[in-house]
Protein backbone atom coordinates (compact mmCIF):
# COMPACT_ATOMS: atom_id res chain seq x y z
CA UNK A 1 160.26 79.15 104.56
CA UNK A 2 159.14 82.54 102.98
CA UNK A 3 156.17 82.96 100.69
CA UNK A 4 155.01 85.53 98.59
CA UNK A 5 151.02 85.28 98.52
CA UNK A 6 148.56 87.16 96.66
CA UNK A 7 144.84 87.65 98.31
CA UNK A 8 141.87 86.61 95.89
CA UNK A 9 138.33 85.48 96.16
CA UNK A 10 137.12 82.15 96.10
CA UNK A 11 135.05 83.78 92.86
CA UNK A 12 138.47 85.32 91.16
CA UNK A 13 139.67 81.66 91.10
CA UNK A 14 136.88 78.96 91.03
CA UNK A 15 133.42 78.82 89.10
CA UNK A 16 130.86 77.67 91.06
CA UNK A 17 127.82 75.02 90.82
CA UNK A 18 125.07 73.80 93.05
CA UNK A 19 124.45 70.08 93.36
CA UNK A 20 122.17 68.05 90.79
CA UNK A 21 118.63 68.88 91.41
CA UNK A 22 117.58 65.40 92.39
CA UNK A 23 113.68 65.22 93.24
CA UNK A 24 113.53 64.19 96.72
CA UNK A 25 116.09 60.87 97.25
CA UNK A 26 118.38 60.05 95.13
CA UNK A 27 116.95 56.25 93.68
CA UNK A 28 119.21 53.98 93.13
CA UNK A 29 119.00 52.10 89.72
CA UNK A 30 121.30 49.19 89.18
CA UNK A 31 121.32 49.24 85.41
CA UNK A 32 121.72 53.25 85.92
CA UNK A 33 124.24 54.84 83.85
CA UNK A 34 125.19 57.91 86.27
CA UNK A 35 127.29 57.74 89.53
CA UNK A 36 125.71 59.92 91.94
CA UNK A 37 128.16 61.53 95.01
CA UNK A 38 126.78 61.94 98.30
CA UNK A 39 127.64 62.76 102.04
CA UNK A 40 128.57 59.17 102.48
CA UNK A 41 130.82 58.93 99.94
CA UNK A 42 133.39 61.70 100.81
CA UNK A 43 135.85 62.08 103.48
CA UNK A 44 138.28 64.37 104.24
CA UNK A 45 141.15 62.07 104.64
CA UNK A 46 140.20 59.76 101.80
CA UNK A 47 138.35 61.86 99.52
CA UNK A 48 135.95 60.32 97.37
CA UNK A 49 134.69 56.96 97.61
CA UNK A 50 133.74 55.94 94.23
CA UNK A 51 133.02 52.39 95.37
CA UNK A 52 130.36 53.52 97.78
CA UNK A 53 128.53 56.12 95.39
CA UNK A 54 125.35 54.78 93.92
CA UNK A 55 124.24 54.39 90.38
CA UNK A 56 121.20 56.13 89.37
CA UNK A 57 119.43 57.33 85.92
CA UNK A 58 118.81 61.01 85.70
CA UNK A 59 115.72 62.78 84.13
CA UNK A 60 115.42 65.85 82.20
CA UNK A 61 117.24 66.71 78.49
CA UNK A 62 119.92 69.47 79.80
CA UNK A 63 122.99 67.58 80.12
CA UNK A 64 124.65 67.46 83.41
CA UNK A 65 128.31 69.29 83.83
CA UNK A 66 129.87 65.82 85.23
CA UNK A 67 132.25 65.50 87.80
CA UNK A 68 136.12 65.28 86.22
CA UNK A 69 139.63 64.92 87.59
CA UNK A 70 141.33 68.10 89.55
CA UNK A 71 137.31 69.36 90.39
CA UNK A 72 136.63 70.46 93.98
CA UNK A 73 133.47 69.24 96.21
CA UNK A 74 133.12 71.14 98.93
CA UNK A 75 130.01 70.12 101.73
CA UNK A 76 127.83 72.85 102.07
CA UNK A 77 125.54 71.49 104.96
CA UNK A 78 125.86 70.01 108.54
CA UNK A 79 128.25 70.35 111.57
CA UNK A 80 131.25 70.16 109.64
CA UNK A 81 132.30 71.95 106.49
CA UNK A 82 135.19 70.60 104.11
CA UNK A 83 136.25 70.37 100.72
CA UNK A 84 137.58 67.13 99.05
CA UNK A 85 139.58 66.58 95.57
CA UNK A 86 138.18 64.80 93.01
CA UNK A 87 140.13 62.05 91.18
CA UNK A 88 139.20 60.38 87.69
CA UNK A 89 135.59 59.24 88.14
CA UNK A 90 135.26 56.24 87.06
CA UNK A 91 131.88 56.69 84.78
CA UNK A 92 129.81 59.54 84.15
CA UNK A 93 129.29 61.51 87.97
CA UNK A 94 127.65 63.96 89.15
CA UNK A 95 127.01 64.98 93.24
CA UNK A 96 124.22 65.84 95.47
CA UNK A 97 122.37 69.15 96.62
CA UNK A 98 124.29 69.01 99.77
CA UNK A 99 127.59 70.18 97.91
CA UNK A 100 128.72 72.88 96.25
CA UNK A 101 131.48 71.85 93.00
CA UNK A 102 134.31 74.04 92.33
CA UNK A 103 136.94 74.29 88.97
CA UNK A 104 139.85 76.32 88.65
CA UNK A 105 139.11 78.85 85.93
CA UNK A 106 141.17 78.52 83.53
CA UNK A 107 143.08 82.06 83.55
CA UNK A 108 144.21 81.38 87.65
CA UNK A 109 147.57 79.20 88.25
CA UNK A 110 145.51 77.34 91.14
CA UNK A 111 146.46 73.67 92.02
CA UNK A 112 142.93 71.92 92.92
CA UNK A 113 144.77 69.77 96.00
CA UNK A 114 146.77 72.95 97.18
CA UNK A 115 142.59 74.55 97.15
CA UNK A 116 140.99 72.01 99.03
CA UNK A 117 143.99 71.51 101.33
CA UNK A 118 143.41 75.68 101.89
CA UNK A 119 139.89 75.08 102.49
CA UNK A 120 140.32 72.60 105.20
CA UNK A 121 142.68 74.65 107.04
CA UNK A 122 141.60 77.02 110.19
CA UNK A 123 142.04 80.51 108.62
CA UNK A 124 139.45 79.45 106.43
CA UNK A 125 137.25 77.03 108.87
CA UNK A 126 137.24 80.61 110.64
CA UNK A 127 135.63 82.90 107.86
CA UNK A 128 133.31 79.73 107.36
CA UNK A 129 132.35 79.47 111.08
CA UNK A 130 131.34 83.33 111.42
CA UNK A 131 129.36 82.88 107.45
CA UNK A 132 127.41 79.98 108.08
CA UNK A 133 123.82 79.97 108.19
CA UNK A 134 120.54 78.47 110.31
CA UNK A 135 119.68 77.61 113.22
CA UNK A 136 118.74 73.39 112.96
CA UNK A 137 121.34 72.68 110.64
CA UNK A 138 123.99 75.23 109.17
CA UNK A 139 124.55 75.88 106.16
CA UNK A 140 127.11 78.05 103.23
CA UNK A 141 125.05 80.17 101.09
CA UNK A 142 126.58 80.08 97.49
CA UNK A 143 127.32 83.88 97.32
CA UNK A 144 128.62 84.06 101.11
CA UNK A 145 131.37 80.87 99.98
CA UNK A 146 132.09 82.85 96.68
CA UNK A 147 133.19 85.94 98.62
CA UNK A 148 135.74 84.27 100.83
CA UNK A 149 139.22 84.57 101.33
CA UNK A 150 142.22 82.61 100.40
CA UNK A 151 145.70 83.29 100.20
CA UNK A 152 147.75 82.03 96.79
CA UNK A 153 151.26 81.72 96.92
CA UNK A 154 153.04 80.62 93.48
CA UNK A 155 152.29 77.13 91.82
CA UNK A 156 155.49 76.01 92.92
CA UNK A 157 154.85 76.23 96.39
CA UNK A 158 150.98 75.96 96.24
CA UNK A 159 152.76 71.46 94.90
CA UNK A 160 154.67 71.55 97.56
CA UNK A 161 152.24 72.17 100.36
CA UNK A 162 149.84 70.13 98.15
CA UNK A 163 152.73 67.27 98.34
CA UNK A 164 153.68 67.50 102.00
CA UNK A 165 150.02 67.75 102.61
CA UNK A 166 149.38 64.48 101.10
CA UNK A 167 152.47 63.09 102.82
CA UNK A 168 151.00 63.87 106.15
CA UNK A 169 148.09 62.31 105.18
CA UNK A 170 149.27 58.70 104.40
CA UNK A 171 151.66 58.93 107.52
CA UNK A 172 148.66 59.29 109.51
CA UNK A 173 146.77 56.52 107.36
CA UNK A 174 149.58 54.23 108.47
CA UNK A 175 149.49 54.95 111.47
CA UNK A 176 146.66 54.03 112.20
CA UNK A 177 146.98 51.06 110.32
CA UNK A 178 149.35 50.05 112.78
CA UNK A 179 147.47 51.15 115.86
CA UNK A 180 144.31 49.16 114.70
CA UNK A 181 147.24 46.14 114.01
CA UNK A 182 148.18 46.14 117.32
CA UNK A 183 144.77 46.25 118.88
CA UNK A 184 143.89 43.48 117.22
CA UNK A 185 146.79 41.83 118.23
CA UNK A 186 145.48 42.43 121.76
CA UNK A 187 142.62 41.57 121.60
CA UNK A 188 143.60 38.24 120.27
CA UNK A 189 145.72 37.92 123.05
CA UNK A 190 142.82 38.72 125.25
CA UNK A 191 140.37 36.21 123.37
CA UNK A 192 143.01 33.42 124.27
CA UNK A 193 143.85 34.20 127.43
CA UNK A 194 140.08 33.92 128.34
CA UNK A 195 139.48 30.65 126.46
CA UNK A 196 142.91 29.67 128.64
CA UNK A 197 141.32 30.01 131.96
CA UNK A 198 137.88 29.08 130.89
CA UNK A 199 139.54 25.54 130.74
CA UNK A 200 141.76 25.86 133.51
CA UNK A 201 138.45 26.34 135.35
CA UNK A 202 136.62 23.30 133.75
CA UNK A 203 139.71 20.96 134.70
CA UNK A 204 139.65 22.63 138.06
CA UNK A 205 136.11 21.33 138.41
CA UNK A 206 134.82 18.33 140.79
């Protein structure tokens, strides 16, 4: 398999925004109109977790720029750096200081999955390694992310690593569906073996 890929700039293909600017922790208001994406609620495997995310109520008259399908979160802080997808949000969302939100600009022929698949992958995990930041926790400095690498082939092939990409990922989402099966099957079989000579013992018994 050939490709034929072109060099840009995270900056040449994405725009850019910090987090919300929550005021201290995020508080969590039942009746709250606004899902609010943290740490907790994205994984590289399964993305977002919309079910997990909290509802909140946001202060302030500027209008947030909310969270939509084929946008890019990508975790700024910590021991591990990553970018996940984002599908259709199901209300109003918006995500937390600790990320950094990318969109495709409109002019650049960039698939969103193909761009966060990219981001996850070691060339990149390289030039993120030798850029972060601090000594306690490390961090991506917005301008430092902006001037990175990445390496576009053509849409067509940017869906089809996006495609076998996702393949990969439910084969290993079964898998381990069937290796936590299995386990449970043994431990079951454990369970009742135990119980088995538990009574064995008790009938053994003067």
């Amino acid at each position: 398999m050939s490709f034929d890929a072109s060099l840009y700039s995270v900056a040449e293909i994405a725009s850019l925004q910090a987090g919300y600017p929550f005021r201290g922790a995020i508080e969590e208001a039942r009746d709250g109109d606004v899902l609010a994406v943290q740490m907790k609620d994205v994984d590289p495997e399964a993305g977002v977790d919309w079910s997990g995310a909290i509802r909140t109520s946001l202060v302030g008259r500027k209008r947030p720029d909310w969270l939509r399908a084929g946008d890019v979160l990508f975790v700024a802080k910590g021991a591990r750096f990553y970018a996940v997808g984002v599908d259709g949000p199901p209300a109003p969302a918006v995500w937390a200081p600790a990320f950094f939100h990318l969109r495709v600009k409109a002019p650049a022929s960039v698939d969103p999955a193909f761009l966060a698949w990219q981001i996850n992958q070691p060339p990149f995990q390289r030039q993120l390694q030798q850029a972060a930041e601090g000594s306690g926790q490390l961090s991506i400095r917005r301008p430092v992310l902006e001037a990175l690498s990445l390496h576009i082939p053509s849409m067509r092939q940017q869906r089809g690593i996006a495609a076998l990409a996702d393949l990969a990922r439910r084969e290993r989402q079964a898998l381990h569906r069937l290796i936590r099966n299995r386990e449970l099957q043994l431990h079951a079989l454990a369970e009742y073996l135990g119980q088995a000579t538990h009574q064995d013992i008790q009938q053994d018994s003067p």
